[in-house]
Protein backbone atom coordinates (compact mmCIF):
# COMPACT_ATOMS: atom_id res chain seq x y z
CA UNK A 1 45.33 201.62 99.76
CA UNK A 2 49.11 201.72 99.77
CA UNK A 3 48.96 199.69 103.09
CA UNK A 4 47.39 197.27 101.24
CA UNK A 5 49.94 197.54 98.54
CA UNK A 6 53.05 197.16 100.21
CA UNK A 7 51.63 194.15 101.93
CA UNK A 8 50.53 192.21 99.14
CA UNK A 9 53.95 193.39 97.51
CA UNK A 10 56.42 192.02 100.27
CA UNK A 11 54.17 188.77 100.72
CA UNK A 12 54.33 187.51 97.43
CA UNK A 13 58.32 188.73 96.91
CA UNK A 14 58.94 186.65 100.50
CA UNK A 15 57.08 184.05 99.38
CA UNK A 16 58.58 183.63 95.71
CA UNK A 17 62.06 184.35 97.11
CA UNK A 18 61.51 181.31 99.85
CA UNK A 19 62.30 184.12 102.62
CA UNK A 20 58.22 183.44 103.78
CA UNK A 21 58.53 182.20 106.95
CA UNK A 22 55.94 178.72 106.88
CA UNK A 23 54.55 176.82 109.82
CA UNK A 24 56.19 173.44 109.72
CA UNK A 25 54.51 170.11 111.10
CA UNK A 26 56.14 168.66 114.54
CA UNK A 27 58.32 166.07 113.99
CA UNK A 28 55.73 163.26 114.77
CA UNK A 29 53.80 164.09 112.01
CA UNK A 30 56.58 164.01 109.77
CA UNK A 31 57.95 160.52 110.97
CA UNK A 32 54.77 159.15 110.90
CA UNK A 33 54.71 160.12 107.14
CA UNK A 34 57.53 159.06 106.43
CA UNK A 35 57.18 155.17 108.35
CA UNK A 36 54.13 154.85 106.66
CA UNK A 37 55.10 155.26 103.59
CA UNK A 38 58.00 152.89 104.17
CA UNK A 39 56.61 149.28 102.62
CA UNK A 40 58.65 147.68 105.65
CA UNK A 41 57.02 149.31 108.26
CA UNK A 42 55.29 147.27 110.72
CA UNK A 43 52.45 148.60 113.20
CA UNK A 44 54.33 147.99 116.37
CA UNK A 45 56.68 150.57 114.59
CA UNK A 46 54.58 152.93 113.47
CA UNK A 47 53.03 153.14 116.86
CA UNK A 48 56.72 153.28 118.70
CA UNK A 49 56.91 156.75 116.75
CA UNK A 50 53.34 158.06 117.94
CA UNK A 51 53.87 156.61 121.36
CA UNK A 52 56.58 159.20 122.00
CA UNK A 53 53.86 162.02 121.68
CA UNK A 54 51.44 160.85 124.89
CA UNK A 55 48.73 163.51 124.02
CA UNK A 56 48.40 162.23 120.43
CA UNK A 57 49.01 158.46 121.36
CA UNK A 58 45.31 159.23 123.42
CA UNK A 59 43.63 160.93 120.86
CA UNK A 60 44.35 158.41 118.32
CA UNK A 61 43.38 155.35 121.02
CA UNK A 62 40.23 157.27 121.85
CA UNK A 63 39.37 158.21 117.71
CA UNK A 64 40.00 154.38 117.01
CA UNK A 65 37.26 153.38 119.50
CA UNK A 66 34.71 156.04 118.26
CA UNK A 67 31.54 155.56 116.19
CA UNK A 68 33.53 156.37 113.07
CA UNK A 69 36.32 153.71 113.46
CA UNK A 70 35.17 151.57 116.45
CA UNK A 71 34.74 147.36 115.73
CA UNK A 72 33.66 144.78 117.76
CA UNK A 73 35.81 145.41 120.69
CA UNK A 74 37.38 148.36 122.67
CA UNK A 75 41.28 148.61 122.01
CA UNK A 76 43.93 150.35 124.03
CA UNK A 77 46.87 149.32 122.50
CA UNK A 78 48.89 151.70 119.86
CA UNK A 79 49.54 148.68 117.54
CA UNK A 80 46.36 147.43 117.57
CA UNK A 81 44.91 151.12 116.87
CA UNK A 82 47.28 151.19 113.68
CA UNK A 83 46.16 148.28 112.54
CA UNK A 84 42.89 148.97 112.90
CA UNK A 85 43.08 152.48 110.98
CA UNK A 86 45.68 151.54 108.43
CA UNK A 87 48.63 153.61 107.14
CA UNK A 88 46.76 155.83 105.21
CA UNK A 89 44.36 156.76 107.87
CA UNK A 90 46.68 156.78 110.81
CA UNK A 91 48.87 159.32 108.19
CA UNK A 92 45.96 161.81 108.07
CA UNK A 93 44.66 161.73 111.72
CA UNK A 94 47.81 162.21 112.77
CA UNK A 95 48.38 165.19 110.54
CA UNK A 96 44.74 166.58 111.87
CA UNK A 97 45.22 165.99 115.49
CA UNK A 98 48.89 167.81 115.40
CA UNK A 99 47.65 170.77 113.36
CA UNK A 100 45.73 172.59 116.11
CA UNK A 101 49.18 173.33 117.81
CA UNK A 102 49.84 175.69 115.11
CA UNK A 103 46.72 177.86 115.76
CA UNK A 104 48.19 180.09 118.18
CA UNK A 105 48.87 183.66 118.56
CA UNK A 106 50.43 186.26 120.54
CA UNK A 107 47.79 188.97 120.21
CA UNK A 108 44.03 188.50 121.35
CA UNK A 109 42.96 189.88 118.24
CA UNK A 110 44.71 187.03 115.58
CA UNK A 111 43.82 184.58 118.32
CA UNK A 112 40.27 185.24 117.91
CA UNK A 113 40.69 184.93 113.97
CA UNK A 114 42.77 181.94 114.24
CA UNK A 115 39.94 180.27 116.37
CA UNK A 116 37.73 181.21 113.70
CA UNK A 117 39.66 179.60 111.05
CA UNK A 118 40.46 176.28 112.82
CA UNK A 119 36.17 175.96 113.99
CA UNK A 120 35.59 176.83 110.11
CA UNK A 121 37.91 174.56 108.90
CA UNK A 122 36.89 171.44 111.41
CA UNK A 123 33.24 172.19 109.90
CA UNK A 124 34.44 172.14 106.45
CA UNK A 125 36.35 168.84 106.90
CA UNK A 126 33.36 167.02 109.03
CA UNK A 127 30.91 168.26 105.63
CA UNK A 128 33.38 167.06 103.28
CA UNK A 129 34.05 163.38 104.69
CA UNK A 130 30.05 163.00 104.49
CA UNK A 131 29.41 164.32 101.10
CA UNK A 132 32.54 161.92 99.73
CA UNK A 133 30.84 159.52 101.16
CA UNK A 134 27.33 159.96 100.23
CA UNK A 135 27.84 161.16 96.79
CA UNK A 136 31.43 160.63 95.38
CA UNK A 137 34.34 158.35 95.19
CA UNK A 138 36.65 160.20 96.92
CA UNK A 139 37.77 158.82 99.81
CA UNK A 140 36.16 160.03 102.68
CA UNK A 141 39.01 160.17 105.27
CA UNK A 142 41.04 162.15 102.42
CA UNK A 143 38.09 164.90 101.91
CA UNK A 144 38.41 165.17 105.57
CA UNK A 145 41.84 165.79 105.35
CA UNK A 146 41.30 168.32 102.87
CA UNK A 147 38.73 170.17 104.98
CA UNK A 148 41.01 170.32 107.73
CA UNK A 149 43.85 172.34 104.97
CA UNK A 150 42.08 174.25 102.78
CA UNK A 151 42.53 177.45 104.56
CA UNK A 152 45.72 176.89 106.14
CA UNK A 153 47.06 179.73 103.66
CA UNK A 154 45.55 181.90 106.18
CA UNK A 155 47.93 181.32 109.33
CA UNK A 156 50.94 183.76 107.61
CA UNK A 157 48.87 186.17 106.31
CA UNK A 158 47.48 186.57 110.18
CA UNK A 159 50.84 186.11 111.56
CA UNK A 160 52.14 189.15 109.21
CA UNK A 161 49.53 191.43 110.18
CA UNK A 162 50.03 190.79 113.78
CA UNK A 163 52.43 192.55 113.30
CA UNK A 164 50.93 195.38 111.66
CA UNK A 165 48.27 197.14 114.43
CA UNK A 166 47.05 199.08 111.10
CA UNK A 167 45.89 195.98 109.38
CA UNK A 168 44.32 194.61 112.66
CA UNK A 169 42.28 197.23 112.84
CA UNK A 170 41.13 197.57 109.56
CA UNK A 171 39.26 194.56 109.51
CA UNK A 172 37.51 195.09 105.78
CA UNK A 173 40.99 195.31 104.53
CA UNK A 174 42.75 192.00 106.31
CA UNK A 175 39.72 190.06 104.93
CA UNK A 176 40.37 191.19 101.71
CA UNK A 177 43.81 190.88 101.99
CA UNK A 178 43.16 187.02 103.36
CA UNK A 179 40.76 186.25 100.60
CA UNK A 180 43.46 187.05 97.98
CA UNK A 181 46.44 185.90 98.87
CA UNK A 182 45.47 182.71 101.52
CA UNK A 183 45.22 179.94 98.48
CA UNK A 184 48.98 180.41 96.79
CA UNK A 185 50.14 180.84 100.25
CA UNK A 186 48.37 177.80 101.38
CA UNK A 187 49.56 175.75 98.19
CA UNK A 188 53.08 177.11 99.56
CA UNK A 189 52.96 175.76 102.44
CA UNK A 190 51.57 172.07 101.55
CA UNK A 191 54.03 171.60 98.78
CA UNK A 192 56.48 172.71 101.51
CA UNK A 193 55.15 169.67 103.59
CA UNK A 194 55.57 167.49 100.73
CA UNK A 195 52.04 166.88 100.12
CA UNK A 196 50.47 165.12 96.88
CA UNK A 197 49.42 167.52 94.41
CA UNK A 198 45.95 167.16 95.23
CA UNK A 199 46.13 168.62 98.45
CA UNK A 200 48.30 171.23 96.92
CA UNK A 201 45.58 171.83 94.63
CA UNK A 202 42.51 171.97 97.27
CA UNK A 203 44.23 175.21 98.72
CA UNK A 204 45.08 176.79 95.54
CA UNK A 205 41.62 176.04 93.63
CA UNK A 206 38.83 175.72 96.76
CA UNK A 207 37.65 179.32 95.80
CA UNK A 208 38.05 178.68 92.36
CA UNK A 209 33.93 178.68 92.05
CA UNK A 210 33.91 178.54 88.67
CA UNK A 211 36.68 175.72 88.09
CA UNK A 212 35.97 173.31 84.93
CA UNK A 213 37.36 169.90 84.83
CA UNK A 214 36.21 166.49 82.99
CA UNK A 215 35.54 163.39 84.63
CA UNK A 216 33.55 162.43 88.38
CA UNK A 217 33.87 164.83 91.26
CA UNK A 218 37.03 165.28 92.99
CA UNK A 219 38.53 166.56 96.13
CA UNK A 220 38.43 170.18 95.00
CA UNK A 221 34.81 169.99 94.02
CA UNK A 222 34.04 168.16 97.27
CA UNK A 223 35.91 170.74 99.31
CA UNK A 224 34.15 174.05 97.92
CA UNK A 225 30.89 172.31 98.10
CA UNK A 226 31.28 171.68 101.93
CA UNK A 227 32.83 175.49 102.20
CA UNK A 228 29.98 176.87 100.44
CA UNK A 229 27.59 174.98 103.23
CA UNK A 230 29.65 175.58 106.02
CA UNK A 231 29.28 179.28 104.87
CA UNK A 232 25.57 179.44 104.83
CA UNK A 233 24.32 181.99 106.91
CA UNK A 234 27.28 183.79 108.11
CA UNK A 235 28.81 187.18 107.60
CA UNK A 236 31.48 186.04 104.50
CA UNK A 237 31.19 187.03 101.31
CA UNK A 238 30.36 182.96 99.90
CA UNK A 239 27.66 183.00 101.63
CA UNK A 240 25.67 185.32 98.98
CA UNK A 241 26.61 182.77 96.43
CA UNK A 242 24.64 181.25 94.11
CA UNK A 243 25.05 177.98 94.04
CA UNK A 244 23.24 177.04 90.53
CA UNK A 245 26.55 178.95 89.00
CA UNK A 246 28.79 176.69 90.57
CA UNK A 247 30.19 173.41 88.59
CA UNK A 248 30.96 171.20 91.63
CA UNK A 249 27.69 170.76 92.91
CA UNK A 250 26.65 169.21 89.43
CA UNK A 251 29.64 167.28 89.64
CA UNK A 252 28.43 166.00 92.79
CA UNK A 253 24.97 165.27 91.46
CA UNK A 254 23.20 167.40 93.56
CA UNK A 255 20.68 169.91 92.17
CA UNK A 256 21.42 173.27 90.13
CA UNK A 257 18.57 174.80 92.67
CA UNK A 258 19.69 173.92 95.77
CA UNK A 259 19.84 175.93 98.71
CA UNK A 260 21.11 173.65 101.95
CA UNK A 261 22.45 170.00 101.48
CA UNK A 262 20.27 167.58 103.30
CA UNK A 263 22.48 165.72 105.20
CA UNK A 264 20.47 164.72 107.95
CA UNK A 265 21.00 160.79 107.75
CA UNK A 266 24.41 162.22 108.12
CA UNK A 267 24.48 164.53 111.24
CA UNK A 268 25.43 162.36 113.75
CA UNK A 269 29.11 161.61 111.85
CA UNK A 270 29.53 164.73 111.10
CA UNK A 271 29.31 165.97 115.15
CA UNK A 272 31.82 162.98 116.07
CA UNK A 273 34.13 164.65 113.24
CA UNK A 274 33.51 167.96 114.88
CA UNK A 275 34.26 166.51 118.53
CA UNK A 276 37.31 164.97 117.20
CA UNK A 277 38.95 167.82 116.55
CA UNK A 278 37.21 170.50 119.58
């Protein structure tokens, strides 16, 4: 175990020391963040700043006119999608749609693992956006958003041990290793992108089965709910939990016995979440 060891042991002293080298969003994302935050901004700005990425500027023209966010008529104008959407909205789409760039790898190996993280964590965010909606106040396009980051803690942890051909091959180990270590790292990295605290807090708690909190259901207890289901019946470790032992799906109202959320009046949004982000 002294692989594992020295690992853990140079992580945590990169990451305390700041030398932890963290993915960082494109600059679109960030000036996006930062013009809708800005109480002067107008749409015809805001959509100046996307225009200048064509890729997104399409994505976000053809989200606006899906069955999530469609209205009465088709639109093809930037401005008109922002207005549509609103700043807060337009904020966290844009952050989705520019986070697949960053799940990318040099080896076959972490590509295949970073693939599996982004197709969990799309399926996590689609599960979460429908159970805010169906059975919490949370909004919906923020437990979406939440989805989409919980595991981002993940992406150094594989980038380290691509680096390692020992780790890659012990695959019991770098799971272990990734299901210590990804929530501080991920917590990292969103207070690094100047997040609010309770995204911060989705990646450090979402495994955090046992968290106790007063008050409704938040985005934490949304998140690990929609985890736990995406989990069901794969190889990971949550999906031998027991769900009756877990706080968050009282907090949600559902059932101390349940097995599977029914969330069929829901499966058609949760595909065009899905498809938004293949």
């Amino acid at each position: 175990m002294e692989a594992r060891k020295i690992f853990v042991e140079e992580l945590i002293r990169d990451l305390e020391s700041g030398e932890l080298q963290l993915p960082t969003l494109p600059e679109v994302a960030l000036r996006v963040r930062d013009a809708v935050e800005d109480e002067n901004a107008t749409a015809n700005r805001i959509a100046e700043i996307i225009a200048m990425d064509a890729a997104l500027s399409a994505r976000l023209i053809q989200v606006a006119n899906s069955p999530l966010y469609r209205g009465r008529n088709e639109i093809d104008r930037l401005p008109m999608v922002v207005s549509r959407l609103g700043n807060s909205l337009v904020r966290s789409l844009v952050t989705s749609q520019v986070m697949k760039q960053m799940f990318q790898a040099t080896s076959d190996a972490v590509d295949q693992r970073l693939r599996g993280v982004w197709e969990h964590s799309v399926q996590v965010a689609a599960i979460a956006r429908a159970l805010a909606a169906q059975f919490t106040r949370v909004a919906p396009d923020q437990a979406m958003l939440a989805g989409l980051l919980h595991d981002i803690g993940v992406l150094p942890i594989l980038y380290r041990a691509e680096e390692r051909d020992e780790l890659l091959e012990d695959t019991v180990l770098l799971d272990d290793l990734i299901g210590e270590l990804h929530g501080c790292i991920g917590a990292a990295i969103l207070r690094h992108w100047k997040f609010p605290a309770s995204l911060v807090a989705v990646a450090a708690e979402h495994e955090n089965l046992q968290r106790s909190h007063d008050g409704p259901a938040d985005l934490i207890d949304v998140v690990q709910v929609a985890n736990l289901q995406a989990r069901l019946d794969s190889s990971h470790p949550l999906a031998d939990c027991d769900w009756s032992s877990v706080p968050a799906f009282a907090r949600l109202g559902l059932a101390d016995d349940v097995h599977e959320i029914e969330l069929t009046d829901r499966r058609e949004e949760i595909e065009e979440v899905q498809g938004m982000f293949a």
